[in-house]
N, C-alpha and C. Protein backbone atom coordinates (compact mmCIF):
# COMPACT_ATOMS: atom_id res chain seq x y z
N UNK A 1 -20.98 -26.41 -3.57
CA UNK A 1 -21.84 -26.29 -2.41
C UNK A 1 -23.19 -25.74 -2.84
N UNK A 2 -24.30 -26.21 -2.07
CA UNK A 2 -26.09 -25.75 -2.09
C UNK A 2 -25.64 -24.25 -2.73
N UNK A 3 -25.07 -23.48 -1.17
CA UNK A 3 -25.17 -22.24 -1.11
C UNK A 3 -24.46 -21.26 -1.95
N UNK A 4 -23.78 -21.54 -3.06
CA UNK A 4 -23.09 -21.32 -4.67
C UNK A 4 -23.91 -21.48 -5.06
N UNK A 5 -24.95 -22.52 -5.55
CA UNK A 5 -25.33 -22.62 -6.51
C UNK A 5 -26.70 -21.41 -6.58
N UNK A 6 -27.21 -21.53 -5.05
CA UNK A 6 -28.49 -20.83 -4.45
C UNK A 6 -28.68 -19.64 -5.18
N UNK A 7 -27.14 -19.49 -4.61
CA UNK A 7 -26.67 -17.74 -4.82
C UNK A 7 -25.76 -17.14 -5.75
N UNK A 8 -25.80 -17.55 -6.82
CA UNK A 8 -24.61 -17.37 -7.76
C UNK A 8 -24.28 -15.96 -8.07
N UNK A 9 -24.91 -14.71 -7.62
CA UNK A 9 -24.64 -13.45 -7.62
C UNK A 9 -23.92 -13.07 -6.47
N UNK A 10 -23.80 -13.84 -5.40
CA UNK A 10 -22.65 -13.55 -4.40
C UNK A 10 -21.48 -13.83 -4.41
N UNK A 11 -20.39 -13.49 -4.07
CA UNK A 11 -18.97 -13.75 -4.50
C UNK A 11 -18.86 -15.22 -2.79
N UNK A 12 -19.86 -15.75 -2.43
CA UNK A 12 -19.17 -16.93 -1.98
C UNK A 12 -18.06 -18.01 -2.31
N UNK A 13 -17.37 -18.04 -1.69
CA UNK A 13 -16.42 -19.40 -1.47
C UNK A 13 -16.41 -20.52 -0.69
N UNK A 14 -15.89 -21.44 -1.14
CA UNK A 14 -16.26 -22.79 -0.54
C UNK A 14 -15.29 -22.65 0.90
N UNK A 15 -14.23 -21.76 0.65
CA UNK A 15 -13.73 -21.94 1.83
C UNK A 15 -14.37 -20.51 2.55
N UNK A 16 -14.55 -19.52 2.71
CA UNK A 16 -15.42 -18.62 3.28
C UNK A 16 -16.90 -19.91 4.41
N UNK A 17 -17.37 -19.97 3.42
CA UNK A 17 -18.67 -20.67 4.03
C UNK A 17 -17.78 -21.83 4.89
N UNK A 18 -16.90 -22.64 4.62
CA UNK A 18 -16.46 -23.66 5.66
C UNK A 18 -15.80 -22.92 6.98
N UNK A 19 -15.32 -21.95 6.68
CA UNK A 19 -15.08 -20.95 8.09
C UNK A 19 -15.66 -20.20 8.81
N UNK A 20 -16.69 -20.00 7.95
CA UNK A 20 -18.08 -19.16 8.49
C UNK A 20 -18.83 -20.60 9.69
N UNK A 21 -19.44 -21.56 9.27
CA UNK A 21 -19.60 -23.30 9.45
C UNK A 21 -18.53 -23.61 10.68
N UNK A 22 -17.28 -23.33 10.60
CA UNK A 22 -16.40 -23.85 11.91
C UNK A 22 -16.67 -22.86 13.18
N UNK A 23 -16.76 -21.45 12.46
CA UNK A 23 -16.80 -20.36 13.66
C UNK A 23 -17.97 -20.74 14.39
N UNK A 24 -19.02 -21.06 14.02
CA UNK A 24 -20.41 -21.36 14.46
C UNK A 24 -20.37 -22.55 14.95
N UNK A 25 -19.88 -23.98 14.93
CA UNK A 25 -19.61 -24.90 15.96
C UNK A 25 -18.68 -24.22 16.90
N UNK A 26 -17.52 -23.47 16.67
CA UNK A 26 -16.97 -23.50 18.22
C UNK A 26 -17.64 -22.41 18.83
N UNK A 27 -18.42 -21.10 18.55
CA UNK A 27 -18.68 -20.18 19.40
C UNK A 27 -20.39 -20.17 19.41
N UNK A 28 -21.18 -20.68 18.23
CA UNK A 28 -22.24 -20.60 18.60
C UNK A 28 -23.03 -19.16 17.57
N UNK A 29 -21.52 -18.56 17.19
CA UNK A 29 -22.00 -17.05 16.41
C UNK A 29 -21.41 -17.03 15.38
N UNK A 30 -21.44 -16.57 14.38
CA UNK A 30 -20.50 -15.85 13.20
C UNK A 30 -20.22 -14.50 13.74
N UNK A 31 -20.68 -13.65 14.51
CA UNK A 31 -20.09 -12.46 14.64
C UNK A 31 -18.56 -11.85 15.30
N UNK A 32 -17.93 -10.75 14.84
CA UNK A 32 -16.45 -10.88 15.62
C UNK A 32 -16.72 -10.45 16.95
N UNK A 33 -15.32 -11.15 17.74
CA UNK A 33 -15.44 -11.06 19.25
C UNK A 33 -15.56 -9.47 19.39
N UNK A 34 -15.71 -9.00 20.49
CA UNK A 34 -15.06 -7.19 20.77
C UNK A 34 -13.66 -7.02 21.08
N UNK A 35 -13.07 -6.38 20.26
CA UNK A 35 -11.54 -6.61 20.65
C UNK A 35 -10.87 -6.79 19.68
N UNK A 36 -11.16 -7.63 18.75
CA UNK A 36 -10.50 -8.68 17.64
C UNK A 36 -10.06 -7.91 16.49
N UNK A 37 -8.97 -8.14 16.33
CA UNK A 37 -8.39 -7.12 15.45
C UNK A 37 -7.53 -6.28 15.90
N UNK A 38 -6.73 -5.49 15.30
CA UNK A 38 -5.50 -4.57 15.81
C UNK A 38 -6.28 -3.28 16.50
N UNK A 39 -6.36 -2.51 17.25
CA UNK A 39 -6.11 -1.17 16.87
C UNK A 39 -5.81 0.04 15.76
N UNK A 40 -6.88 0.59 15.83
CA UNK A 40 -6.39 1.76 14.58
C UNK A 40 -5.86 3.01 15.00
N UNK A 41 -4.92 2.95 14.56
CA UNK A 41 -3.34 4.08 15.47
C UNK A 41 -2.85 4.77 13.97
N UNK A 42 -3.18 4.46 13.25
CA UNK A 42 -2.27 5.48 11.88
C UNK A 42 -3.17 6.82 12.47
N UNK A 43 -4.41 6.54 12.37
CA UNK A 43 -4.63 7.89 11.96
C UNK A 43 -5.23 8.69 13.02
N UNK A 44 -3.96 9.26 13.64
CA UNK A 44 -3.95 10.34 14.65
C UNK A 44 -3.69 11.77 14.52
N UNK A 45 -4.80 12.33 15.35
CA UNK A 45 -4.85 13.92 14.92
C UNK A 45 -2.92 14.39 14.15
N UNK A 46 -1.75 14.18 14.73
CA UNK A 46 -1.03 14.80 14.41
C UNK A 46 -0.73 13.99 13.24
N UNK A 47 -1.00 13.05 12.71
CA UNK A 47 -0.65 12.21 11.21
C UNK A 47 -1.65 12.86 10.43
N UNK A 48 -2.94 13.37 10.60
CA UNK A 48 -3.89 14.21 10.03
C UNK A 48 -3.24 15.18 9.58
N UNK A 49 -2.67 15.67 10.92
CA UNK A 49 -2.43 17.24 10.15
C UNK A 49 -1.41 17.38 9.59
N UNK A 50 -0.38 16.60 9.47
CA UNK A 50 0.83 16.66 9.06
C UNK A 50 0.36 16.20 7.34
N UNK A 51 0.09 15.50 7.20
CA UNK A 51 -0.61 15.18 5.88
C UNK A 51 -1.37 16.11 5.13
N UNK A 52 -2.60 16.61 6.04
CA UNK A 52 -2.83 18.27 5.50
C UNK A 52 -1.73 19.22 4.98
N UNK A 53 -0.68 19.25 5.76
CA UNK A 53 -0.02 20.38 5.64
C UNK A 53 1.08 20.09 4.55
N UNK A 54 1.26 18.94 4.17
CA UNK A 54 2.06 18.44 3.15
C UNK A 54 1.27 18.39 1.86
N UNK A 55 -0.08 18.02 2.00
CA UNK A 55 -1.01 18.41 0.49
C UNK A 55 -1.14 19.77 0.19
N UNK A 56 -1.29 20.57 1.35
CA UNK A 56 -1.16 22.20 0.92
C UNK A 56 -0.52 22.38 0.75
N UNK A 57 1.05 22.05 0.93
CA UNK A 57 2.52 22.47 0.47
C UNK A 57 2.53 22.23 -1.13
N UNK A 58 2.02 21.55 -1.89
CA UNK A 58 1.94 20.88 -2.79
C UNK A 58 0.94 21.76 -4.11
N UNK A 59 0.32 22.50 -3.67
CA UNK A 59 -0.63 22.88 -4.53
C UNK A 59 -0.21 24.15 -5.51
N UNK A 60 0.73 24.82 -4.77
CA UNK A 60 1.68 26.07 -5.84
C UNK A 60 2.59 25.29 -6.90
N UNK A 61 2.68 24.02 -6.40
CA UNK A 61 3.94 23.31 -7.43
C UNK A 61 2.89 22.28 -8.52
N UNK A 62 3.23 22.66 -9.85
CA UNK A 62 2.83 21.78 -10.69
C UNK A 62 3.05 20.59 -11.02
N UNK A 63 2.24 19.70 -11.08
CA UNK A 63 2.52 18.06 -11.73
C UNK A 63 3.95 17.38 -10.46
N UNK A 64 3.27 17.84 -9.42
CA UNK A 64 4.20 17.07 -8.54
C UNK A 64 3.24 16.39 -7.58
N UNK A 65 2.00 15.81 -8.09
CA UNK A 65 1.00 15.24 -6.91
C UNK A 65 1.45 14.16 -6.56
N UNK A 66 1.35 13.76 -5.42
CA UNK A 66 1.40 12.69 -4.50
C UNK A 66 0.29 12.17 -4.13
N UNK A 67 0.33 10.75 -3.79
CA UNK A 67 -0.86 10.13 -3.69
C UNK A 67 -0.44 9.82 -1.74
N UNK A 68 -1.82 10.16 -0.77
CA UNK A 68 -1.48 10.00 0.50
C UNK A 68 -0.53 9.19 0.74
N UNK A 69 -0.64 8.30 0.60
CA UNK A 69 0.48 7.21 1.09
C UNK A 69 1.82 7.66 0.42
N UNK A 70 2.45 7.91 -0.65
CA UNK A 70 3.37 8.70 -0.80
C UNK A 70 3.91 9.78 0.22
N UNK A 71 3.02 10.45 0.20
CA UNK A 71 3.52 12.04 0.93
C UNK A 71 3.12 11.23 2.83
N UNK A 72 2.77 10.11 3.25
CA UNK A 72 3.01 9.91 4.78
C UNK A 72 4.23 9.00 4.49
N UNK A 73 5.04 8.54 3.62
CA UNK A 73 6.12 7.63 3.66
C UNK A 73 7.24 8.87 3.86
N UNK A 74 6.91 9.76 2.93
CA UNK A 74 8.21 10.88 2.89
C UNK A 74 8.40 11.35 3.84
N UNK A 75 7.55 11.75 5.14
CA UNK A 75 7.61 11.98 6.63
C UNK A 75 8.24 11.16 7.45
């Protein structure tokens, strides 16, 4: 495509740009609707703090680090 060759420092794809190209015949925009997409629900004050309080649990004990996602699975 033109716009590869234009731009060869951008990580374009041929299929990116053909979906970018379809969104714009049916809506007129490339931009996302309002709405679109899930909800962001992980990270709620009490998943905050519970996570806090499990990294501070952690800091008297040696060579036992956990990486976040570890220590919110063990909950």
């Amino acid at each position: 495509m033109e716009l590869t060759n234009e731009f060869p420092n951008k990580l374009y794809t041929a299929g990116s740009i053909k979906g970018l190209l379809m969104k714009f015949r049916d809506t007129g925009a490339v931009n996302r609707l309002t709405g679109s997409g899930g909800p962001r629900s992980a990270r709620t004050e009490e998943n905050v703090d519970l996570a806090n309080d499990l990294v501070v649990s952690q800091e008297d004990t040696l060579q036992t680090h956990r990486m976040v996602r570890e220590i919110l699975i063990i909950t």
